[in-house]
Protein backbone atom coordinates (compact mmCIF):
# COMPACT_ATOMS: atom_id res chain seq x y z
CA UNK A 1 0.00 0.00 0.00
CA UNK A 2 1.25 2.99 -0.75
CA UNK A 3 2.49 6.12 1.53
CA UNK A 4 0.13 8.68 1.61
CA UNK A 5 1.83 11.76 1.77
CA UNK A 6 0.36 15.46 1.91
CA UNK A 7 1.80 18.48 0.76
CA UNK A 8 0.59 21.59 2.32
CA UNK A 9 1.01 25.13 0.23
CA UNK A 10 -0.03 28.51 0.91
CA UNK A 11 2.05 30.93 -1.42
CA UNK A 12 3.43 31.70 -4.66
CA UNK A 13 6.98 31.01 -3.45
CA UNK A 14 6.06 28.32 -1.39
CA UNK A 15 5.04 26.00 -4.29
CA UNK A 16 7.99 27.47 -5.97
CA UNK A 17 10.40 25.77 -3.14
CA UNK A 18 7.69 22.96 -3.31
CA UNK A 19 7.32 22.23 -7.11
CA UNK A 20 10.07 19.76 -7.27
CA UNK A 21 9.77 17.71 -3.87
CA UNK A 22 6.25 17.33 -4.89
CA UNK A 23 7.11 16.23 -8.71
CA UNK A 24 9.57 13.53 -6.99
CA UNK A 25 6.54 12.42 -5.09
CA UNK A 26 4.11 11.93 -7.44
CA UNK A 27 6.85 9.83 -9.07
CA UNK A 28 7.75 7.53 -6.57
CA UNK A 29 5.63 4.30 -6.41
CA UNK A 30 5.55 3.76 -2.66
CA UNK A 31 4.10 7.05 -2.93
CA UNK A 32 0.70 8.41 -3.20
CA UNK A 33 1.31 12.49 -3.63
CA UNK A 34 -1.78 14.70 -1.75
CA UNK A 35 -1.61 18.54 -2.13
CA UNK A 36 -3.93 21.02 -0.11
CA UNK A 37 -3.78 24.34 -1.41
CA UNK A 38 -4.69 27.26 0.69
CA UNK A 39 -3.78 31.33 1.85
CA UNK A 40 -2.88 33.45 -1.08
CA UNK A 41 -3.20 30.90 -4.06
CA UNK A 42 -7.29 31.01 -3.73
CA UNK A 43 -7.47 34.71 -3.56
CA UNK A 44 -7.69 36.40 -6.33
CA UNK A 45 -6.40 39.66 -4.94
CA UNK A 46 -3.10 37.92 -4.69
CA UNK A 47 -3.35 36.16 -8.24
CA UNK A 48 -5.51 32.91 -7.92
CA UNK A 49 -2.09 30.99 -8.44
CA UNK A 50 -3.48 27.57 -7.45
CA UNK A 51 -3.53 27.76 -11.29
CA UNK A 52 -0.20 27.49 -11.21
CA UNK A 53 -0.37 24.24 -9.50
CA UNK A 54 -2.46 22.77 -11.74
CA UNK A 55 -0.75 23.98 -14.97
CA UNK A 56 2.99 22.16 -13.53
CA UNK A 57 0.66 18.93 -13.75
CA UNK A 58 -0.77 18.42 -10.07
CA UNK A 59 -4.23 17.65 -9.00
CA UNK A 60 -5.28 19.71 -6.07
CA UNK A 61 -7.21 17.35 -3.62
CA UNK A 62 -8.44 20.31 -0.99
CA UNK A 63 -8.56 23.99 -0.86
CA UNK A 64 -8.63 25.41 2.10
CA UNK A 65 -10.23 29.21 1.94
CA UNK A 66 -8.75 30.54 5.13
CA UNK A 67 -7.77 34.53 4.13
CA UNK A 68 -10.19 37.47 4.75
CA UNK A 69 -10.73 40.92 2.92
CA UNK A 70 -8.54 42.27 5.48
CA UNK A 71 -4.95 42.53 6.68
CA UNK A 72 -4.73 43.84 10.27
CA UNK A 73 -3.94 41.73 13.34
CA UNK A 74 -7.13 41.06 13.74
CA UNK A 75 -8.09 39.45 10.46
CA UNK A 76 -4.67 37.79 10.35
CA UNK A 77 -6.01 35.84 13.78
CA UNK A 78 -9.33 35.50 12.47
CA UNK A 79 -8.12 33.29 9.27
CA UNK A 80 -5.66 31.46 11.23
CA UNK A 81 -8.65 29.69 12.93
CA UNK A 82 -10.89 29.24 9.92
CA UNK A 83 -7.36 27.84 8.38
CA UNK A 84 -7.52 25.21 11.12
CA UNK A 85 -11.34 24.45 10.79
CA UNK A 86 -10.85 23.74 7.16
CA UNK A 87 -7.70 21.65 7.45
CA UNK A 88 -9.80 19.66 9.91
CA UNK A 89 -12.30 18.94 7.66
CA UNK A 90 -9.40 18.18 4.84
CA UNK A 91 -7.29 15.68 6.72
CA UNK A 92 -10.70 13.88 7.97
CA UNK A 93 -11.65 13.55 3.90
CA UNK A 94 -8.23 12.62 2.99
CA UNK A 95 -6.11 10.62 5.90
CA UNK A 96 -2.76 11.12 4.92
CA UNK A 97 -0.39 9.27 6.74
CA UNK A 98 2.39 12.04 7.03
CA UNK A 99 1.76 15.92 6.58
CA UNK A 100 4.81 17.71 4.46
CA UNK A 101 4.87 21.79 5.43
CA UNK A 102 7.74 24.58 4.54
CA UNK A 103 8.15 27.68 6.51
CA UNK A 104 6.81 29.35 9.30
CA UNK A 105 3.54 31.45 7.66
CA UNK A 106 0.38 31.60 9.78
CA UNK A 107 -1.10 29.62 6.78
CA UNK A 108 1.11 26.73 7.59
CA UNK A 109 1.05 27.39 11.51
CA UNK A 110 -2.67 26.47 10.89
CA UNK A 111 -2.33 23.15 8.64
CA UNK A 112 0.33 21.92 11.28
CA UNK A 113 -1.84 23.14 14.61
CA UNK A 114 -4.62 21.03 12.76
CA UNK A 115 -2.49 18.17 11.98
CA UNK A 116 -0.87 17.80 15.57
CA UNK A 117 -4.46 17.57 16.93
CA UNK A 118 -5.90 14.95 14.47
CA UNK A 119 -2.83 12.82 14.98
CA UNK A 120 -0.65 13.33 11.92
CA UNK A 121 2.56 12.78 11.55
CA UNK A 122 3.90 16.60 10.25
CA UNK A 123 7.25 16.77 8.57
CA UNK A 124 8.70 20.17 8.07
CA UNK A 125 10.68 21.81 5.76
CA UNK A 126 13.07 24.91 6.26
CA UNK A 127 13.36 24.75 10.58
CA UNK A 128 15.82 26.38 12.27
CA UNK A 129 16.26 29.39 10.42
CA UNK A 130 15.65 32.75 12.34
CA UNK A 131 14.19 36.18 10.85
CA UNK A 132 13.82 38.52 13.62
CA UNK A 133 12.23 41.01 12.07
CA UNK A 134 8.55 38.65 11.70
CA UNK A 135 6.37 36.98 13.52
CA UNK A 136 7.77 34.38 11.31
CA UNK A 137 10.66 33.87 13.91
CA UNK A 138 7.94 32.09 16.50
CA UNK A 139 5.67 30.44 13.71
CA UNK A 140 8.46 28.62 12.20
CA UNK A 141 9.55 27.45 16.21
CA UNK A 142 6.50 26.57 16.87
CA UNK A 143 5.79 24.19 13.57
CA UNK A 144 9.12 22.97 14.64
CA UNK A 145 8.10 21.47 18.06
CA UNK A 146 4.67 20.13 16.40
CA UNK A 147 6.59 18.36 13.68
CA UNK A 148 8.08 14.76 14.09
CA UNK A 149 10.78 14.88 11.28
CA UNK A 150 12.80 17.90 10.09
CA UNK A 151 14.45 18.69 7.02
CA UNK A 152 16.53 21.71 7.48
CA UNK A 153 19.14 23.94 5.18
CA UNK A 154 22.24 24.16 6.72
CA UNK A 155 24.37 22.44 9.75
CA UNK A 156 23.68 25.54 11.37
CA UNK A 157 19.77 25.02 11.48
CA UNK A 158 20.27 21.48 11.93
CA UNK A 159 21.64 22.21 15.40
CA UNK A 160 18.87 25.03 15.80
CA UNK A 161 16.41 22.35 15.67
CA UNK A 162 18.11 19.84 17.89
CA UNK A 163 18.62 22.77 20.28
CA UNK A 164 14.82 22.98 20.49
CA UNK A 165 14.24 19.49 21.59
CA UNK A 166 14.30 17.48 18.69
CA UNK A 167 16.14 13.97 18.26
CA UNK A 168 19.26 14.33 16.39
CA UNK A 169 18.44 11.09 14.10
CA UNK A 170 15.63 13.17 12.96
CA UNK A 171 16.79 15.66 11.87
CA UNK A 172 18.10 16.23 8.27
CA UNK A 173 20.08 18.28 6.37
CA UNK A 174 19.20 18.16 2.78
CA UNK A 175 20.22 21.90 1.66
CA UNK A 176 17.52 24.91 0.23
CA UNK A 177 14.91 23.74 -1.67
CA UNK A 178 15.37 26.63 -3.93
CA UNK A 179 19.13 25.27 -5.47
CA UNK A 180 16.64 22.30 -6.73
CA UNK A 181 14.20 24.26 -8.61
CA UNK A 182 17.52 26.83 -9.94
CA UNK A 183 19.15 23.37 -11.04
CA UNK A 184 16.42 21.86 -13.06
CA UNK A 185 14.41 24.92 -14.91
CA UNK A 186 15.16 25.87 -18.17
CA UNK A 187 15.25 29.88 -17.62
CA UNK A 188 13.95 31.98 -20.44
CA UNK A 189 16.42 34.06 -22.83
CA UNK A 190 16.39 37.94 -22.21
CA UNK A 191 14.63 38.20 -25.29
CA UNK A 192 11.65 35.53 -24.21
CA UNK A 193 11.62 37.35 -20.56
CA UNK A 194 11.34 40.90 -21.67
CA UNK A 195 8.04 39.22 -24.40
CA UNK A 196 6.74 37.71 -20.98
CA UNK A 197 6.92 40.77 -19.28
CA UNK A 198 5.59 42.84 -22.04
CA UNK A 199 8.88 44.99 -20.43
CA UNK A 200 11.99 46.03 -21.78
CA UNK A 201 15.10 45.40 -19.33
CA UNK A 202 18.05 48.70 -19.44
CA UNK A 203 21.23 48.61 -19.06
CA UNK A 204 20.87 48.30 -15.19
CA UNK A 205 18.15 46.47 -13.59
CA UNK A 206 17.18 45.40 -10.37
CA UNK A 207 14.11 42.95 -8.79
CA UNK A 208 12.63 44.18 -5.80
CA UNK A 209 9.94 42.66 -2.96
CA UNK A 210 9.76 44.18 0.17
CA UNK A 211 7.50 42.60 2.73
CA UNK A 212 5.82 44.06 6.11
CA UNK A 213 7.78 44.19 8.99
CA UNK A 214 5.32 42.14 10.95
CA UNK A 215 6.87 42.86 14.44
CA UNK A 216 7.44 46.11 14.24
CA UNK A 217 3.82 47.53 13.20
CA UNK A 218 2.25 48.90 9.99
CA UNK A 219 3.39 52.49 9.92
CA UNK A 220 6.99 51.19 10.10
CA UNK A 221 6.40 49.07 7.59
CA UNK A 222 5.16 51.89 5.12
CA UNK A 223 7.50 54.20 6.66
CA UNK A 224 10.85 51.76 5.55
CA UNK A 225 8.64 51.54 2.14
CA UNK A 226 8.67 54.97 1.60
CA UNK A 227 12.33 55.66 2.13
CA UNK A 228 12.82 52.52 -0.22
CA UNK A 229 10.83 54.57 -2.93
CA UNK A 230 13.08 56.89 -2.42
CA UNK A 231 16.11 55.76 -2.87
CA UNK A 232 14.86 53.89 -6.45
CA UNK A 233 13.63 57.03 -7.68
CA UNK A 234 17.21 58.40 -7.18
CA UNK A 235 18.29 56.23 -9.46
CA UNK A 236 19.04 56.77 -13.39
CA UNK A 237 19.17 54.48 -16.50
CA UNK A 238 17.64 51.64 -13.89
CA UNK A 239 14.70 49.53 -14.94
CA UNK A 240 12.66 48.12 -11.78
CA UNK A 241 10.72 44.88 -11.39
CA UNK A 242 8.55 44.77 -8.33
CA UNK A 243 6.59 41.93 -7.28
CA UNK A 244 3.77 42.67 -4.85
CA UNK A 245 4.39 42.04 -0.59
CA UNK A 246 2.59 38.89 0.75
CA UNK A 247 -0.59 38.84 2.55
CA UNK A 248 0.76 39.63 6.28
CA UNK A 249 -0.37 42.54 8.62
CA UNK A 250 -0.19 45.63 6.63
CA UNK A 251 0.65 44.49 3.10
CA UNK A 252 -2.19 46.55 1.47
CA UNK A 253 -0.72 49.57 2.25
CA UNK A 254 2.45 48.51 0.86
CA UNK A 255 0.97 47.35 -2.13
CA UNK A 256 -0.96 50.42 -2.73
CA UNK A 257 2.37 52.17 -2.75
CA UNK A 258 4.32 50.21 -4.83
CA UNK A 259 1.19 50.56 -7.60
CA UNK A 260 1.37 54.40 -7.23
CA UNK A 261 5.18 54.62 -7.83
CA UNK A 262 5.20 52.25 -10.74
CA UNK A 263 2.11 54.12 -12.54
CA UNK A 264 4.21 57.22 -12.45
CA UNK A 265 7.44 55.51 -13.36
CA UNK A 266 7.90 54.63 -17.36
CA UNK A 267 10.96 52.49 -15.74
CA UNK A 268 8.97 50.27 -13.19
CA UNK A 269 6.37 47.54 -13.16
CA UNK A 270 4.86 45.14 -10.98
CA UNK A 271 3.67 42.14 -10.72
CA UNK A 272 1.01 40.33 -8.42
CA UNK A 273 2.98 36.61 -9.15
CA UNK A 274 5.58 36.00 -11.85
CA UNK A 275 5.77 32.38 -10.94
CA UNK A 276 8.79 30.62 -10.60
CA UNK A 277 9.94 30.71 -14.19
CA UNK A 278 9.39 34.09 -15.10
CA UNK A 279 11.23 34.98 -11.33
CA UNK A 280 14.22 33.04 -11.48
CA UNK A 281 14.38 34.30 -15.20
CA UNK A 282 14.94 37.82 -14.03
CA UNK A 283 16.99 36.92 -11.37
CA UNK A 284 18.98 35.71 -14.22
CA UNK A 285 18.89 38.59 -15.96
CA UNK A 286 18.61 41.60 -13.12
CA UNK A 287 22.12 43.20 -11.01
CA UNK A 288 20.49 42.61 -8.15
CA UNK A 289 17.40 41.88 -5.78
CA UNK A 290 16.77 44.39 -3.59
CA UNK A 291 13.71 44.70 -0.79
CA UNK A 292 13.49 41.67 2.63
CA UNK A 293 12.65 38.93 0.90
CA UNK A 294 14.27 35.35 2.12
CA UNK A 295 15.12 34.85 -1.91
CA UNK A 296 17.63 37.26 -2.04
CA UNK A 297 19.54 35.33 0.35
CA UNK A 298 18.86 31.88 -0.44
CA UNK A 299 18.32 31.97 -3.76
CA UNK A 300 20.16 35.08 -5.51
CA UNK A 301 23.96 34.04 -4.50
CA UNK A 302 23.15 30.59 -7.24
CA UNK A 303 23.12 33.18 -10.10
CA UNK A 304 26.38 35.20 -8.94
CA UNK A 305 23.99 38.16 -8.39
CA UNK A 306 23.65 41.25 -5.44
CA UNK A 307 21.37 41.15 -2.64
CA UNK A 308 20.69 44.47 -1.15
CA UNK A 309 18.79 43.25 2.19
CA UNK A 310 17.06 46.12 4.14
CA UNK A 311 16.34 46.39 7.63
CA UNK A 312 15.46 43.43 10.68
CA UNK A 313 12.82 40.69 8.70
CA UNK A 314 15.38 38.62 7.82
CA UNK A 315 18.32 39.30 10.38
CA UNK A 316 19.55 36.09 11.56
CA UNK A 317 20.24 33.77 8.59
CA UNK A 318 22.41 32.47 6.74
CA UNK A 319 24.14 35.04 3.96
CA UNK A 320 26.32 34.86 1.26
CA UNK A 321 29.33 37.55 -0.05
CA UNK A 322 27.13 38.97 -2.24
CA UNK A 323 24.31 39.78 0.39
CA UNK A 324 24.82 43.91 1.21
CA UNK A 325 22.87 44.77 5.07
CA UNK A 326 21.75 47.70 5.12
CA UNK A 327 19.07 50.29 7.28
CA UNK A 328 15.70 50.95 6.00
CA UNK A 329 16.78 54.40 5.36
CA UNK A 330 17.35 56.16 1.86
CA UNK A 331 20.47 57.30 2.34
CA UNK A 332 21.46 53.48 3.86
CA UNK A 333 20.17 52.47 0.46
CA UNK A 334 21.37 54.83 -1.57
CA UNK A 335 24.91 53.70 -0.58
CA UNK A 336 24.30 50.18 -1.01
CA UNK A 337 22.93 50.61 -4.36
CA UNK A 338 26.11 52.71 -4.80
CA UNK A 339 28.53 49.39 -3.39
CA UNK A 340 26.43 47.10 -5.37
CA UNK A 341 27.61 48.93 -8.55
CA UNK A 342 31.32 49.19 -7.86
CA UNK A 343 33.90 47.46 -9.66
CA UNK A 344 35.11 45.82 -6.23
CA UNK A 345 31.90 44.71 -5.30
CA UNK A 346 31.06 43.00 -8.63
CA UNK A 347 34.61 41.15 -9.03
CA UNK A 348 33.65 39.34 -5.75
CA UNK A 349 30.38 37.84 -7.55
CA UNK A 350 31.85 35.05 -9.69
CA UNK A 351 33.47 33.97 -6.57
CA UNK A 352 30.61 33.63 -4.62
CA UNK A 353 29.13 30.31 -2.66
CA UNK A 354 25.61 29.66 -1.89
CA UNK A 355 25.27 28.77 1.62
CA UNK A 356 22.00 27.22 1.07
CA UNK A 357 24.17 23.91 -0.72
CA UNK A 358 24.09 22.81 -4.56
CA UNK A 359 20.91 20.79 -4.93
CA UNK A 360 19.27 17.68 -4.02
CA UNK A 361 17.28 17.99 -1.50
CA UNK A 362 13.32 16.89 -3.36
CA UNK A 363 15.29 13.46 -4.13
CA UNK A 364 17.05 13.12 0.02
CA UNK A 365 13.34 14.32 1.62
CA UNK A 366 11.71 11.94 -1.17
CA UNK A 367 13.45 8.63 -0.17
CA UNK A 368 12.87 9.34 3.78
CA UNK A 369 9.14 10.30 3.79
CA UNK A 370 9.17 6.80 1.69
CA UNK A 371 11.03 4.61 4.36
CA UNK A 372 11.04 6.02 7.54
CA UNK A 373 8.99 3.95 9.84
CA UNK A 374 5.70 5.98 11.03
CA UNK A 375 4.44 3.34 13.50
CA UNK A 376 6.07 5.33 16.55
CA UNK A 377 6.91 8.44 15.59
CA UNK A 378 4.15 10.33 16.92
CA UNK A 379 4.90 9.84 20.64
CA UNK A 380 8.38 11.94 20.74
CA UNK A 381 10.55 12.63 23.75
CA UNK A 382 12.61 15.69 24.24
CA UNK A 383 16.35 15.82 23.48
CA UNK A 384 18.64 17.10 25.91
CA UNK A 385 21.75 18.27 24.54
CA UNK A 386 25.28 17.30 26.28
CA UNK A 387 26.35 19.27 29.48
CA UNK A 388 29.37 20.23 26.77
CA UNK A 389 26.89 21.88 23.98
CA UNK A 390 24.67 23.22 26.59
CA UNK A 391 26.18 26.66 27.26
């Protein structure tokens, strides 16, 4: 009989990370691939891309409508429990016999609350990591201590997760799920990106997404936005590609000004989803990403590309050479636009190493969610580490 395994996805980027893992699934005959779509894919605000999903080849078996006409605390709160009512109902329709979740979004915080409950065995993708700029930081914990085996990026979030509690021999570390995905799509020429984008790249061009800054409140989120503007709108003979922030706690506002800069920019457009080919195709193409998004640091470095990373959301993990820190202030990011664009800076590029690994990581997760025993593995005890690791 086979393993039925079910693949929770909430996001754009998500599936992107997902895509492969899920492809090696479906392909494996002790196998029996599930997928639950949910969050941003079913709204069409944010794109409908569970379209997406079903044009790579994969039959959705449950959607999960869990996101309100809203963004503030509140309505954030609000879908996390209708998230775990509907997951509820999908996991009593479908029985998996092991859960599969990436990240630490309240979308999958939901799926994995609703799994622990119904007695599911939750494997998680991407623990360890810290961003301590988000609420992310404690989601992504959290998932951690309600999952029973872990698939993590680097040595350094392997011992993250064992620090936390978990056994050692359950933990994994397989590398970014992103190196997969860069290693096995065929990226469109310049020429076939700028026809997809119905936009013509310059001579300088650069990718931005900025997200909210969930812990530290909406205004500072639009505030860091604004001086972000700012600092593009400095900048000359640069063509801009935005793609629009995700649905957390004040992204509407963020949105809304991101629309109003590009309609009065000839240089700048945006785009709800450009889905994983037409992204990593610019990425290919573009000097640099520049905004808080976790891409810039775990994918960007693969294609010998800058990473201009403002402020706090993703302080804490892992970072290439190429990755440039900087304030949320326009004059912060003025100058690292400035470094990014120096002849010192870019000779360091074709040197650079991806800490995130080289690929691999659908087929390692694949062959463990196919033979590691499930029998016992809901009933878990907490590791202690050695007096010596301790402190």
């Amino acid at each position: 009989m086979s393993r039925k395994v079910c693949v929770v996805t909430g996001t754009r980027a998500e599936f992107g990370l997902l895509r492969w893992l899920m492809q090696e699934i479906a392909n494996t005959p002790a196998l029996e691939l599930q997928v639950v779509a949910t969050g941003m894919h079913l709204s069409p605000e944010f794109g409908s891309t569970y379209r997406e999903i079903e044009e790579a080849g994969f039959v959705i078996d449950a959607r999960v409508e869990m996101l309100l006409s809203a963004d503030t605390n509140t309505a954030v709160t609000k879908s996390m429990g209708l998230g775990v009512i509907g997951f509820a109902d999908a996991y009593e329709r479908l029985q998996p016999d092991i859960v599969v979740v990436l990240g630490d979004r309240f979308e999958i915080f939901a799926a994995t609350s609703a799994a622990l409950i119904a007695g599911l065995p939750v494997a998680h993708l991407h623990g360890g990591e810290t961003t301590e700029g988000a609420f992310d930081e404690a989601i992504r914990h959290s998932i951690t201590k309600m999952s029973h085996l872990h698939f993590v990026a680097a040595d350094e979030y392997r011992r993250r997760v064992i620090q936390l509690g978990e056994q050692p021999e359950r933990v994994f570390n397989v590398g970014g799920m992103g190196i997969d995905a860069i290693k096995r799509i065929k990226l469109l020429s310049r020429e076939e990106l700028e026809q997809s984008l119905d936009f013509t790249l310059g001579a300088r061009n650069l990718l931005i997404t900025f997200h909210p800054v969930t812990l530290e409140g909406g205004a500072s989120s639009s505030a860091q936005m604004d001086e972000l503007l700012a600092a593009l709108e400095a900048l000359e003979d640069t063509h801009l590609i935005f793609t629009m922030p995700n649905a957390d706690t004040g992204g509407r506002e963020l949105s809304a000004m991101v629309q109003a800069f590009v309609d009065s920019h000839p240089n700048a457009r945006v785009f709800t989803s450009l889905g994983q080919l037409r992204y990593f195709s610019c990425l290919a193409q573009v000097d640099a990403v520049v905004g808080n998004s976790s891409s810039g640091l775990a994918e960007a470095p693969s294609f010998g590309i800058g990473t201009i990373n403002i402020g706090d959301r993703q302080k804490g993990r892992l970072q290439a050479r190429s990755v440039i820190d900087c304030e949320p202030t326009r004059q912060a990011i003025s100058k690292a636009l400035k470094h990014l664009y120096s002849p010192q800076f870019q000779q360091t590029l074709a040197s650079v190493e991806n800490p995130y690994g080289t690929g691999g990581a659908s087929e390692a997760i694949t062959k463990v969610l196919a033979e590691y025993p499930l029998d016992r593995i809901l009933k878990k005890s907490f590791y202690n580490l050695p007096a010596a690791e301790a402190f």
